[in-house]
C-alpha atoms as a PDB file:
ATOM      1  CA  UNK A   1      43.289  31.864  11.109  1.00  0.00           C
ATOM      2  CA  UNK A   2      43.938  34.663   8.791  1.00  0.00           C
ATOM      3  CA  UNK A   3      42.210  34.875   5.033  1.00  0.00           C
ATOM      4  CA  UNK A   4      42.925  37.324   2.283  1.00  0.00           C
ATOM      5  CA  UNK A   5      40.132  36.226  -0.272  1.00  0.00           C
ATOM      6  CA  UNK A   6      40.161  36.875  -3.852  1.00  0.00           C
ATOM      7  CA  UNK A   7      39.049  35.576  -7.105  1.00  0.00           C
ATOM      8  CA  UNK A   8      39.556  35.019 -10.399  1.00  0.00           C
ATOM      9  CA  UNK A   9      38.863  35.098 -14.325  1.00  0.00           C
ATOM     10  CA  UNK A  10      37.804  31.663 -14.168  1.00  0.00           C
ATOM     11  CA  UNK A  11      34.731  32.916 -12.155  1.00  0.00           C
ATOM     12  CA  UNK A  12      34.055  35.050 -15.048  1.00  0.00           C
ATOM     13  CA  UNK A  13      33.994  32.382 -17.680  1.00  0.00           C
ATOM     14  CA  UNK A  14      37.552  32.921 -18.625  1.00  0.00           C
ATOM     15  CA  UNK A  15      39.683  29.962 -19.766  1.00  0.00           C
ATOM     16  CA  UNK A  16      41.600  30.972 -22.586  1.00  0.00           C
ATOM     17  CA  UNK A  17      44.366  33.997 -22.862  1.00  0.00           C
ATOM     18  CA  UNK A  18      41.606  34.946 -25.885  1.00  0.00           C
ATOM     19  CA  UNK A  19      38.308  34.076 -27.196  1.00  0.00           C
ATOM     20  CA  UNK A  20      35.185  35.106 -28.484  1.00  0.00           C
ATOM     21  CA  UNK A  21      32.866  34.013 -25.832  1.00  0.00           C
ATOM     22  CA  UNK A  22      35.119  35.794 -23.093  1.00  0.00           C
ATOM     23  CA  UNK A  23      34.494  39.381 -21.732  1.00  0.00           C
ATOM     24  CA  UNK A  24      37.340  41.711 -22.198  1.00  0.00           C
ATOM     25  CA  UNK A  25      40.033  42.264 -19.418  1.00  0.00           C
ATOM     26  CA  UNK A  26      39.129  45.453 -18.418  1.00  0.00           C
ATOM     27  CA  UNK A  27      35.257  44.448 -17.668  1.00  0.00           C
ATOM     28  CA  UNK A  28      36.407  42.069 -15.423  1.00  0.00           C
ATOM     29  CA  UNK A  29      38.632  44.186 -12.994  1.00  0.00           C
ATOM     30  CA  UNK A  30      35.687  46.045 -13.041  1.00  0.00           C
ATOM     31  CA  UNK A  31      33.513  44.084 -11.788  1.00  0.00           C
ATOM     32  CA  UNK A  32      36.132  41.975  -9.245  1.00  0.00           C
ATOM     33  CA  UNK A  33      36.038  44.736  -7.455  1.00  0.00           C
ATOM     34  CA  UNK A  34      32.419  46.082  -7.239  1.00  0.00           C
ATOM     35  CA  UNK A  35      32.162  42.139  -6.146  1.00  0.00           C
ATOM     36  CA  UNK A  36      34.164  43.281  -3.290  1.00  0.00           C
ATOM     37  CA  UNK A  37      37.057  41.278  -3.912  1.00  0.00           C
ATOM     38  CA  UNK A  38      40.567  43.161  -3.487  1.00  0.00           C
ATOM     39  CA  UNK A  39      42.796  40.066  -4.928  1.00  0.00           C
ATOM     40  CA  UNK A  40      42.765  38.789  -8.292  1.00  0.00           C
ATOM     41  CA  UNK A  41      44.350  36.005 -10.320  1.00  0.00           C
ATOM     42  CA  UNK A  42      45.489  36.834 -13.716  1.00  0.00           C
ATOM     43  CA  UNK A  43      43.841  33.922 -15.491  1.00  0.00           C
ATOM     44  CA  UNK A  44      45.343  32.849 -18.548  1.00  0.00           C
ATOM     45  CA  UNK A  45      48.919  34.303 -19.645  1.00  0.00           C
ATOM     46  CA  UNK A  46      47.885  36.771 -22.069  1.00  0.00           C
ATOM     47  CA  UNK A  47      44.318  37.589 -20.989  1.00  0.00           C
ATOM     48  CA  UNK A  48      45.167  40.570 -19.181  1.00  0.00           C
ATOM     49  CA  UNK A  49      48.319  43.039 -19.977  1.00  0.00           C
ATOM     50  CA  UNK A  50      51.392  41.402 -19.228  1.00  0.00           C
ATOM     51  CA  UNK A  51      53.668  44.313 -19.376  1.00  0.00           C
ATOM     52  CA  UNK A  52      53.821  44.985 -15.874  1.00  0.00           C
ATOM     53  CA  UNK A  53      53.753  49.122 -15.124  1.00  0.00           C
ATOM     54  CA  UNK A  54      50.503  48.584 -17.403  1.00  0.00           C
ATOM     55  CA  UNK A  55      48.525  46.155 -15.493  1.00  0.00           C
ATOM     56  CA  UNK A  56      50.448  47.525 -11.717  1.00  0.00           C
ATOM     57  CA  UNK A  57      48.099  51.247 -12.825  1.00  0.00           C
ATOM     58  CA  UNK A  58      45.008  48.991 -13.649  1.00  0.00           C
ATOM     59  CA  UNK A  59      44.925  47.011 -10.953  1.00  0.00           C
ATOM     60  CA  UNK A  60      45.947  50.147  -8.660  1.00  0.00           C
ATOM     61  CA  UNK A  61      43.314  52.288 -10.271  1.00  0.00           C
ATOM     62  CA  UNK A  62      40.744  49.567  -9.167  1.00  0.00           C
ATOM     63  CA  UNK A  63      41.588  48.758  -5.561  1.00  0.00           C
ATOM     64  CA  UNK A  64      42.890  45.088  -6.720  1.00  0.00           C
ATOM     65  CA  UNK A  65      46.732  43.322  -5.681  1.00  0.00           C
ATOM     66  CA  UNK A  66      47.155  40.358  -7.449  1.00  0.00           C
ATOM     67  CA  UNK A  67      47.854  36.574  -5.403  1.00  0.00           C
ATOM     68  CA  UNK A  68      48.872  34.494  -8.080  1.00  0.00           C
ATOM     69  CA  UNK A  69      49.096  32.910 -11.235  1.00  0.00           C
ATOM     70  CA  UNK A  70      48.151  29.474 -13.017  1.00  0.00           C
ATOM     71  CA  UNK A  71      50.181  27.555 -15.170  1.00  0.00           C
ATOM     72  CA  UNK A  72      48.788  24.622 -17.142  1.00  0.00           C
ATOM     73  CA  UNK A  73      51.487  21.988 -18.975  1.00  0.00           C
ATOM     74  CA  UNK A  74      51.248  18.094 -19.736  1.00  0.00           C
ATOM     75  CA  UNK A  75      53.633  17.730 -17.161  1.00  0.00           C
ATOM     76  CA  UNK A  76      54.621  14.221 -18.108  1.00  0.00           C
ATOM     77  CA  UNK A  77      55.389  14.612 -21.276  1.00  0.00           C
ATOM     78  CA  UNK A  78      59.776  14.042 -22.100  1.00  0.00           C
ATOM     79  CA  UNK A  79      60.239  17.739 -23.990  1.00  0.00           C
ATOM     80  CA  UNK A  80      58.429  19.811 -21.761  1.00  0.00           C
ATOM     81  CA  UNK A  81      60.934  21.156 -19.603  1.00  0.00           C
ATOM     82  CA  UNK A  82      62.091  24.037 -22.001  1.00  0.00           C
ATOM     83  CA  UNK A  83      58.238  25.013 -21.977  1.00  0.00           C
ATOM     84  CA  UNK A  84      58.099  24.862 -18.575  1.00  0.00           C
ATOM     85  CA  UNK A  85      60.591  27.115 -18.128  1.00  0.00           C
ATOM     86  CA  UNK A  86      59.931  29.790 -20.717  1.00  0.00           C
ATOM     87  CA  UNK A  87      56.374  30.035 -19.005  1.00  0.00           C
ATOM     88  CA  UNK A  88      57.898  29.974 -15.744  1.00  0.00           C
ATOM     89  CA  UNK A  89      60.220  33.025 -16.562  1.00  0.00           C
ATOM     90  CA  UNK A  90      57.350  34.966 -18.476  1.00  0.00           C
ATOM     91  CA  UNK A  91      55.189  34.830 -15.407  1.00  0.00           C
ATOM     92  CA  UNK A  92      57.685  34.597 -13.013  1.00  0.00           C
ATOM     93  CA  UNK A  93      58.875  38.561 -13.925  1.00  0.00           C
ATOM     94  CA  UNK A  94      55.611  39.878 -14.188  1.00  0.00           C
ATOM     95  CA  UNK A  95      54.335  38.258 -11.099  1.00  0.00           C
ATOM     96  CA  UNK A  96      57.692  39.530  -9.079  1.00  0.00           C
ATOM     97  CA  UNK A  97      56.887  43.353 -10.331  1.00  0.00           C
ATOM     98  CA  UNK A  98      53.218  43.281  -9.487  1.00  0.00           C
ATOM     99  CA  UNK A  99      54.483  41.843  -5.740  1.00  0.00           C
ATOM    100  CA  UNK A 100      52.903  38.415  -6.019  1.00  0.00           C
ATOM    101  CA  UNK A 101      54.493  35.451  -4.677  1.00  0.00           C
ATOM    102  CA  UNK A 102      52.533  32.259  -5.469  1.00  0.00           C
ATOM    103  CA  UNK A 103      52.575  30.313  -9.232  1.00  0.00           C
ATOM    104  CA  UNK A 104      50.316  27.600  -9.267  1.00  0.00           C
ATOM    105  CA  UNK A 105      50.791  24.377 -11.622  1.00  0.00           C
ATOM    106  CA  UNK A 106      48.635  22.649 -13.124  1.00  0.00           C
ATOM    107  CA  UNK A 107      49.042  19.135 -14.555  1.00  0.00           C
ATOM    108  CA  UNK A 108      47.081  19.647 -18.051  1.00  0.00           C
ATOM    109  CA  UNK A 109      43.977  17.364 -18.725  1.00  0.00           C
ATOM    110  CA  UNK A 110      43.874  14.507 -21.103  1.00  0.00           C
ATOM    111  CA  UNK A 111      39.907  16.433 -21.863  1.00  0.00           C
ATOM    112  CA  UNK A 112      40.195  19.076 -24.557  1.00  0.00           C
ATOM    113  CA  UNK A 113      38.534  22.214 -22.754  1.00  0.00           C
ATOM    114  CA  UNK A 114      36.930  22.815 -25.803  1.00  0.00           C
ATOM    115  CA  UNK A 115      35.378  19.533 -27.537  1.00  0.00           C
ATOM    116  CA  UNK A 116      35.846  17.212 -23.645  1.00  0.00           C
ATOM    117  CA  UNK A 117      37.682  14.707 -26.342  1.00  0.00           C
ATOM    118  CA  UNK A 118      39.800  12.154 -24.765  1.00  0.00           C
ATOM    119  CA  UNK A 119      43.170  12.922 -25.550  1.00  0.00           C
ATOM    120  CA  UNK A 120      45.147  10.723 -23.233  1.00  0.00           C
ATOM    121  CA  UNK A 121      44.668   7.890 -21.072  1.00  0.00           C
ATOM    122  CA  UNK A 122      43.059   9.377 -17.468  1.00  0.00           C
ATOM    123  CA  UNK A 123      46.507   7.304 -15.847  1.00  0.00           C
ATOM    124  CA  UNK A 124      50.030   7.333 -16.428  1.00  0.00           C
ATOM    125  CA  UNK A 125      51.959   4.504 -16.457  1.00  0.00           C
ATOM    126  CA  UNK A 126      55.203   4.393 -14.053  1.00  0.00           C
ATOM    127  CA  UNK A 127      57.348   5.993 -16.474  1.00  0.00           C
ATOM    128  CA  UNK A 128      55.229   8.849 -17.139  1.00  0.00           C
ATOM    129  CA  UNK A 129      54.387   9.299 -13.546  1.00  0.00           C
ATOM    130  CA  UNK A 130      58.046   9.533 -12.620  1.00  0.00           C
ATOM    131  CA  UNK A 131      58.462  12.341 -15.262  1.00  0.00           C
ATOM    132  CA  UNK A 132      55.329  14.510 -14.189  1.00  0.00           C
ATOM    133  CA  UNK A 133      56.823  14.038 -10.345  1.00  0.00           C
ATOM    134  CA  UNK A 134      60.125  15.621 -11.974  1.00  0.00           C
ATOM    135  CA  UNK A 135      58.927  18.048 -13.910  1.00  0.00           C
ATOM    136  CA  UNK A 136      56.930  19.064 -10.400  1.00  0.00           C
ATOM    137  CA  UNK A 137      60.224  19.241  -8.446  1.00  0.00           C
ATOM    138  CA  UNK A 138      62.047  20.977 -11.290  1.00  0.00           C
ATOM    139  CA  UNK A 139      59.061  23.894 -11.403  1.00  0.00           C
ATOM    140  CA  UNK A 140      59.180  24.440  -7.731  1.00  0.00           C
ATOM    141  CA  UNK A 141      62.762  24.742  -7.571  1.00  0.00           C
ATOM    142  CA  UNK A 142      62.718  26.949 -10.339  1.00  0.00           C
ATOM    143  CA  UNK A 143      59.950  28.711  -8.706  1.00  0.00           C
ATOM    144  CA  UNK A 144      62.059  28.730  -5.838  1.00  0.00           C
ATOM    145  CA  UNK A 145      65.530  29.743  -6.744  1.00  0.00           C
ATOM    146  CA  UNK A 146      65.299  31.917  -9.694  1.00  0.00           C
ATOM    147  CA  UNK A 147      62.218  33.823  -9.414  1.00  0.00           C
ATOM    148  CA  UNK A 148      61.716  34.483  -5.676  1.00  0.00           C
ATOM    149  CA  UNK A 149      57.717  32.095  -5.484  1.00  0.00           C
ATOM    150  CA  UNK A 150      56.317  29.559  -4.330  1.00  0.00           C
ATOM    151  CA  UNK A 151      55.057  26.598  -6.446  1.00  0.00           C
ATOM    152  CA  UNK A 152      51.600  25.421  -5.197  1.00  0.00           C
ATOM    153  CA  UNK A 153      50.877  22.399  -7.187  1.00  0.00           C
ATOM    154  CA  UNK A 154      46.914  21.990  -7.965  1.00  0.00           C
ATOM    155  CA  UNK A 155      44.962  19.196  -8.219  1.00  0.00           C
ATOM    156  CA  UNK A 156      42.624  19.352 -11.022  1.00  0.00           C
ATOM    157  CA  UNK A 157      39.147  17.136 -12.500  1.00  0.00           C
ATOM    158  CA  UNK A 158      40.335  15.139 -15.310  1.00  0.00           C
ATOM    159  CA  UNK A 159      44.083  15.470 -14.944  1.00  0.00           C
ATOM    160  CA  UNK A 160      46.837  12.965 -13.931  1.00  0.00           C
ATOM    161  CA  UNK A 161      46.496  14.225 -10.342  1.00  0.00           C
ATOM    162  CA  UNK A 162      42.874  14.909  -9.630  1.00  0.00           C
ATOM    163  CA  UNK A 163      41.387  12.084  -7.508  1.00  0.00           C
ATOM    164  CA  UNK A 164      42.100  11.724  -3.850  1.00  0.00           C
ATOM    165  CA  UNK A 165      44.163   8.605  -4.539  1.00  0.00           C
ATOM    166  CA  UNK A 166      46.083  10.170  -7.163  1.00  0.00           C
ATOM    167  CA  UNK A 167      46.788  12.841  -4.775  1.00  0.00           C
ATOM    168  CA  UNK A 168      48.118  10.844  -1.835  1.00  0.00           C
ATOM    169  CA  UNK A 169      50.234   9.391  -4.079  1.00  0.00           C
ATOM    170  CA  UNK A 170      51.983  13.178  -5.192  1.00  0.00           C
ATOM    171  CA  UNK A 171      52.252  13.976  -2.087  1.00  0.00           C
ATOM    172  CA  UNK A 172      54.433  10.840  -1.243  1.00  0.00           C
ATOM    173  CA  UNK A 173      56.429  11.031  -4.021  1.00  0.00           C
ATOM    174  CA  UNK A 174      57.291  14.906  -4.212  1.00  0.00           C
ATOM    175  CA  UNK A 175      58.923  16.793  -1.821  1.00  0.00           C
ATOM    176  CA  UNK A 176      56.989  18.105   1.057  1.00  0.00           C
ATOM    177  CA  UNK A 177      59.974  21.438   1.820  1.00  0.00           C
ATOM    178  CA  UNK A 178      59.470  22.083  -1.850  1.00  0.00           C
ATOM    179  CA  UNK A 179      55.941  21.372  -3.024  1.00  0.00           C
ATOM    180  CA  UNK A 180      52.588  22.425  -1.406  1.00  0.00           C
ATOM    181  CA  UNK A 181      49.534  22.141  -2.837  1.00  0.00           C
ATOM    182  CA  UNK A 182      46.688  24.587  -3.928  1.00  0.00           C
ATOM    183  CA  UNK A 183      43.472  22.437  -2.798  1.00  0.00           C
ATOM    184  CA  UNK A 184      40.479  23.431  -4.873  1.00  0.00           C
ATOM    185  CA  UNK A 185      37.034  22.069  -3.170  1.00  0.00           C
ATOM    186  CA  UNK A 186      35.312  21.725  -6.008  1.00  0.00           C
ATOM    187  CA  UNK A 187      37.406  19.905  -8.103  1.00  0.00           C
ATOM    188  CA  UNK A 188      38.003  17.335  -5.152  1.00  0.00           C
ATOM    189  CA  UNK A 189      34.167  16.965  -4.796  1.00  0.00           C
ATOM    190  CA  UNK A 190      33.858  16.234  -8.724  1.00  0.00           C
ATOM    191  CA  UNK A 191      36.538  13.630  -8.326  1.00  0.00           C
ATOM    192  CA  UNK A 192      34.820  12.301  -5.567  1.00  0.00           C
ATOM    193  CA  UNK A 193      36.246  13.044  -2.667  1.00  0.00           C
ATOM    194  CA  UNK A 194      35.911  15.075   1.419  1.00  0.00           C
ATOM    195  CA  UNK A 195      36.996  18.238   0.982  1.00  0.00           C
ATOM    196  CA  UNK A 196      36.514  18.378   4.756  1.00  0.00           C
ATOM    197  CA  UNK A 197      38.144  15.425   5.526  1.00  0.00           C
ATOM    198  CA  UNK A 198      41.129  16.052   3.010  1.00  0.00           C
ATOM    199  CA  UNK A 199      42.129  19.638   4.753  1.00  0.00           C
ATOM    200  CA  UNK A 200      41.618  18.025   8.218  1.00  0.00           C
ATOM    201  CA  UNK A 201      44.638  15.507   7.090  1.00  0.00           C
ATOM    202  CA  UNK A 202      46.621  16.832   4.865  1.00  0.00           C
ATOM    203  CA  UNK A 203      46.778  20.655   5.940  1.00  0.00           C
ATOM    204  CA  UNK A 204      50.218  21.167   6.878  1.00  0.00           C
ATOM    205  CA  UNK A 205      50.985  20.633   2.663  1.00  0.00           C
ATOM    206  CA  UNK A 206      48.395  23.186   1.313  1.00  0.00           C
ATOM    207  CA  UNK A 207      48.916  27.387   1.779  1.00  0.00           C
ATOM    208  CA  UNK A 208      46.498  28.156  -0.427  1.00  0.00           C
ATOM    209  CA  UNK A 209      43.172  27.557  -1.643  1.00  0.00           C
ATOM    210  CA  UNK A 210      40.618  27.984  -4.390  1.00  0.00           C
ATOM    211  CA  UNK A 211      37.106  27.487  -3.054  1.00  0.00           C
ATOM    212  CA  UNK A 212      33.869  26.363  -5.225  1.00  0.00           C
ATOM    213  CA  UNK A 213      31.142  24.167  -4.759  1.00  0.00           C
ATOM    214  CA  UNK A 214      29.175  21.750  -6.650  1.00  0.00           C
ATOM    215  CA  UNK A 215      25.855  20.979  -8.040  1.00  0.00           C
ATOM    216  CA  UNK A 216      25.267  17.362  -7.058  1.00  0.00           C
ATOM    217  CA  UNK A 217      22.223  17.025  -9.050  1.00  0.00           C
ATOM    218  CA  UNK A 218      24.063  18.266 -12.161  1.00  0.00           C
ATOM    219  CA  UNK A 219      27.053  15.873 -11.756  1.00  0.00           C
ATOM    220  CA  UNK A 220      25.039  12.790 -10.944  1.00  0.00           C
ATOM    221  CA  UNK A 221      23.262  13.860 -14.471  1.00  0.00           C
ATOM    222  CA  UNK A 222      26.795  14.319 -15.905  1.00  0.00           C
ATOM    223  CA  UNK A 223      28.000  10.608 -14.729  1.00  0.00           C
ATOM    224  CA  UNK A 224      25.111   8.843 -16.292  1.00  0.00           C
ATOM    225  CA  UNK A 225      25.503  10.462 -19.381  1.00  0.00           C
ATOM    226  CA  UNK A 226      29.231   9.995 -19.102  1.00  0.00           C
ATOM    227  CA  UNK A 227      29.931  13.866 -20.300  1.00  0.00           C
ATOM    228  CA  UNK A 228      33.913  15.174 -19.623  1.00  0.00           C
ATOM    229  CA  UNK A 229      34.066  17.885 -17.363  1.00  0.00           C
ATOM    230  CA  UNK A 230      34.186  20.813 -19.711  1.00  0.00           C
ATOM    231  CA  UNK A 231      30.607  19.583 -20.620  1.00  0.00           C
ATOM    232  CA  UNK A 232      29.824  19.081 -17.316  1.00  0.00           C
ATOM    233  CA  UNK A 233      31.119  22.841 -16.424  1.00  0.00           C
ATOM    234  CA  UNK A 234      28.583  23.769 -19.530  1.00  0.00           C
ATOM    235  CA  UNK A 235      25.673  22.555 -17.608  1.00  0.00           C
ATOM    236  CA  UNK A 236      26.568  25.084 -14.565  1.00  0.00           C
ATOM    237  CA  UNK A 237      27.451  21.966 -12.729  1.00  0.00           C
ATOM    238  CA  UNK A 238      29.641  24.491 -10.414  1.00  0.00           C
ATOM    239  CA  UNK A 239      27.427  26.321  -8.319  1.00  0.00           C
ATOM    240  CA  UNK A 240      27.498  29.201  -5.603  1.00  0.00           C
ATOM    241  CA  UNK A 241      29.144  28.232  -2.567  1.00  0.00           C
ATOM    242  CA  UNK A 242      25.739  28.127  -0.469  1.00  0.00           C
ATOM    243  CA  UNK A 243      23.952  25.611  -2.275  1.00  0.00           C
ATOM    244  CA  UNK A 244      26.354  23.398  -3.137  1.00  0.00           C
ATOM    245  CA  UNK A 245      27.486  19.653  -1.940  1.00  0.00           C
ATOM    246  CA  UNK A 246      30.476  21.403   0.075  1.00  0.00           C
ATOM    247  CA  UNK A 247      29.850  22.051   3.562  1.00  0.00           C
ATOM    248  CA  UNK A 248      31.946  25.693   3.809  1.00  0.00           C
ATOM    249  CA  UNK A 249      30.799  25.954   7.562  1.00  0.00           C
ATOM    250  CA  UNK A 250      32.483  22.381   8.495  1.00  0.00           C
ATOM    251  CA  UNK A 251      35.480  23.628   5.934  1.00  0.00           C
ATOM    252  CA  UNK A 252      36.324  26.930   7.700  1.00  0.00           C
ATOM    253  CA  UNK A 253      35.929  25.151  11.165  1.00  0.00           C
ATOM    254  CA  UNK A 254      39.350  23.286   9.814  1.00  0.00           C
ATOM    255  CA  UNK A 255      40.410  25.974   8.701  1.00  0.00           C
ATOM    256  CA  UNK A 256      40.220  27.259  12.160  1.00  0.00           C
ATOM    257  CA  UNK A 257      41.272  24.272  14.197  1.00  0.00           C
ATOM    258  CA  UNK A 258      44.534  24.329  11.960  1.00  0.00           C
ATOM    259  CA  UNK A 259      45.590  28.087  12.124  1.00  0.00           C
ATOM    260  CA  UNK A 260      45.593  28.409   8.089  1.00  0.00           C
ATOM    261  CA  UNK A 261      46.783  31.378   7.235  1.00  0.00           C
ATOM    262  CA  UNK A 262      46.935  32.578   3.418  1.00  0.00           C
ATOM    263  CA  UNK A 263      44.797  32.740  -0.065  1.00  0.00           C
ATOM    264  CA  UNK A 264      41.613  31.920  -0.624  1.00  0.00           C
ATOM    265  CA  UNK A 265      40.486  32.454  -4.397  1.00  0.00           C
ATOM    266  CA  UNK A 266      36.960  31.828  -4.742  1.00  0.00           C
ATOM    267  CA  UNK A 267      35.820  30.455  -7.901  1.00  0.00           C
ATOM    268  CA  UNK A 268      33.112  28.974 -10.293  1.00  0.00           C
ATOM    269  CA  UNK A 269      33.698  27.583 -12.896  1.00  0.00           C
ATOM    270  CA  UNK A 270      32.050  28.522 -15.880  1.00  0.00           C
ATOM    271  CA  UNK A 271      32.530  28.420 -19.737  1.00  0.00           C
ATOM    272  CA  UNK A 272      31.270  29.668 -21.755  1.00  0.00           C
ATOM    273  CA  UNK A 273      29.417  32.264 -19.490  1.00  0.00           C
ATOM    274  CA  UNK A 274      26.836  34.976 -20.983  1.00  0.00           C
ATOM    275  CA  UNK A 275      28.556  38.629 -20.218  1.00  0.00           C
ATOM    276  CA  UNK A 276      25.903  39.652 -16.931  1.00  0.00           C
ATOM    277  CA  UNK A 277      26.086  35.980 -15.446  1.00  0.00           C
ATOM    278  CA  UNK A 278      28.581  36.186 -13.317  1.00  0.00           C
ATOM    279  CA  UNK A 279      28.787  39.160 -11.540  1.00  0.00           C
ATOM    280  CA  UNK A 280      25.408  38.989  -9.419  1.00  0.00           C
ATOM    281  CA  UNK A 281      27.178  35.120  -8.281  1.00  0.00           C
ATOM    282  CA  UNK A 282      30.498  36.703  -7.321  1.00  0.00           C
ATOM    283  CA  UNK A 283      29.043  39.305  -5.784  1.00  0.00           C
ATOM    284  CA  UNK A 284      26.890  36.068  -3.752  1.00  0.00           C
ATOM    285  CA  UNK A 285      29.551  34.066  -3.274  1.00  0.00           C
ATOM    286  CA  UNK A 286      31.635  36.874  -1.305  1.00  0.00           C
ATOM    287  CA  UNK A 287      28.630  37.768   1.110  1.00  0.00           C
ATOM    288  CA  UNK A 288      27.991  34.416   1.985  1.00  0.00           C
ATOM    289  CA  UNK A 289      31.955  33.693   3.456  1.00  0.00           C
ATOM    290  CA  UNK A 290      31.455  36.725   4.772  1.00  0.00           C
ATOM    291  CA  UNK A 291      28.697  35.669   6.996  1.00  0.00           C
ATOM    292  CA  UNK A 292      31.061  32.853   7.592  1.00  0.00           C
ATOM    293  CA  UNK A 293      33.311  35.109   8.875  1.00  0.00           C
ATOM    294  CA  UNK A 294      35.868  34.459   5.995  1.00  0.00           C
ATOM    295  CA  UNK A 295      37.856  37.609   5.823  1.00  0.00           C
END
């Protein structure tokens, strides 16, 4: 088993490439790495500098490398190929100067982050389904051939791929030489499902990992009152990895058994997050996989 652990804006209430609510760029490097974390996400395209010599001296000046890079897109939808791709080849060539290799997709979710209004219906119908598995194969392969990465495909709360059924069913339909997946804990626990269990079975498709945990008292609150996610989220329904309803010390003993070897981003999600939150829970959340022995 061999971990490099970072982390990532998210864990810093960042979920948009700018808003009010948000601390600035800088202020987060900061504090990523008093939090003892020397691998970042980028967050958002646009949050932090993306001309690269720029953010290759920040990140130097600061200890940090950076492991990847999130892209969000209704994947089903018919015209979103040329979007795809011009976010593909943005992040692509900054990610390839800064000596990353990993681009993670994300199917967008029918929630609006800001409001939690439905705007589509939480399943596809077989047309639809077919396109987002397309679009999937077309990113990796773009991913793949053009840019030098790796496409790790993440399944996210309130999204067309989010439940453990849903799941399955991606990873029957897409191509297991060209797709892996980036499992995130937290999100599988909100959708209901073993994050335990899941890595036990379906390791061999997923190189790398975002870890969080989850309030169970907060979402039980959340169901009955039938609130979407980013509401949910609002509530600090993510939690630090010690409390929470995942059992990390089961979780790394797969992680053991199976030889994984790659990322680990630690997050929490939180928005909109006061500026001082969420550096005394990073800083938390690294000690405790430490004492885990994670990295």
């Amino acid at each position: 088993m061999k971990l490099e652990i970072g982390t990532a804006p998210d864990s810093w209430g960042v979920w948009f490439p700018s808003d009010e609510q948000q601390i600035d760029w800088p202020r987060y490097l900061d504090e990523a790495a008093a939090a003892g974390y020397r691998w970042t996400e980028l967050g958002p395209f646009g949050y932090m500098p993306t001309d690269g010599p720029t953010l290759e001296a920040e990140l130097r000046r600061r200890g940090l490398r950076v492991c990847g890079q999130t892209v969000m897109l209704p994947l089903e939808e018919p015209a979103m190929r040329g979007e795809l791709e011009r976010q593909f080849l943005a992040v692509g060539d900054l990610l390839r100067h800064l000596g990353a290799r990993h681009l993670i997709l994300i199917d967008d979710m029918y929630t609006d982050l800001h409001s939690g209004a439905h705007e589509q219906p939480p399943e596809l119908d077989g047309d639809a389904w077919r396109r987002l598995i397309d679009a999937t194969h077309y990113a990796a392969r773009l991913a793949r051939d053009q840019l030098g990465l790796t496409l790790a495909f993440h399944p996210h709360a309130e999204t067309h791929v989010g439940s453990e059924a849903q799941i399955k069913r991606f990873l029957t339909d897409t191509d297991p030489d060209l797709v892996r997946l980036c499992f995130d804990t937290g999100h599988h626990a909100y959708c209901g499902g073993d994050a335990v269990a899941f890595m036990r079975e379906h390791h061999q498709r997923v190189d790398y990992l975002h870890v969080k945990s989850i309030d169970p008292d907060v979402l039980d609150r959340s169901r009955r009152e039938a609130l979407p996610f980013p509401k949910a989220v609002a509530r600090d329904m993510m939690c630090g990895l010690e409390r929470g309803a995942v059992d990390f010390r089961a979780f790394v003993g797969v992680l053991r058994e199976v030889g994984f070897e790659g990322f680990v981003v630690v997050e929490q999600d939180m928005y909109p997050a006061p500026p001082d939150k969420p550096l005394p829970i990073a800083k938390a959340n690294r000690d405790y996989l430490r004492r885990l022995g994670w990295g």
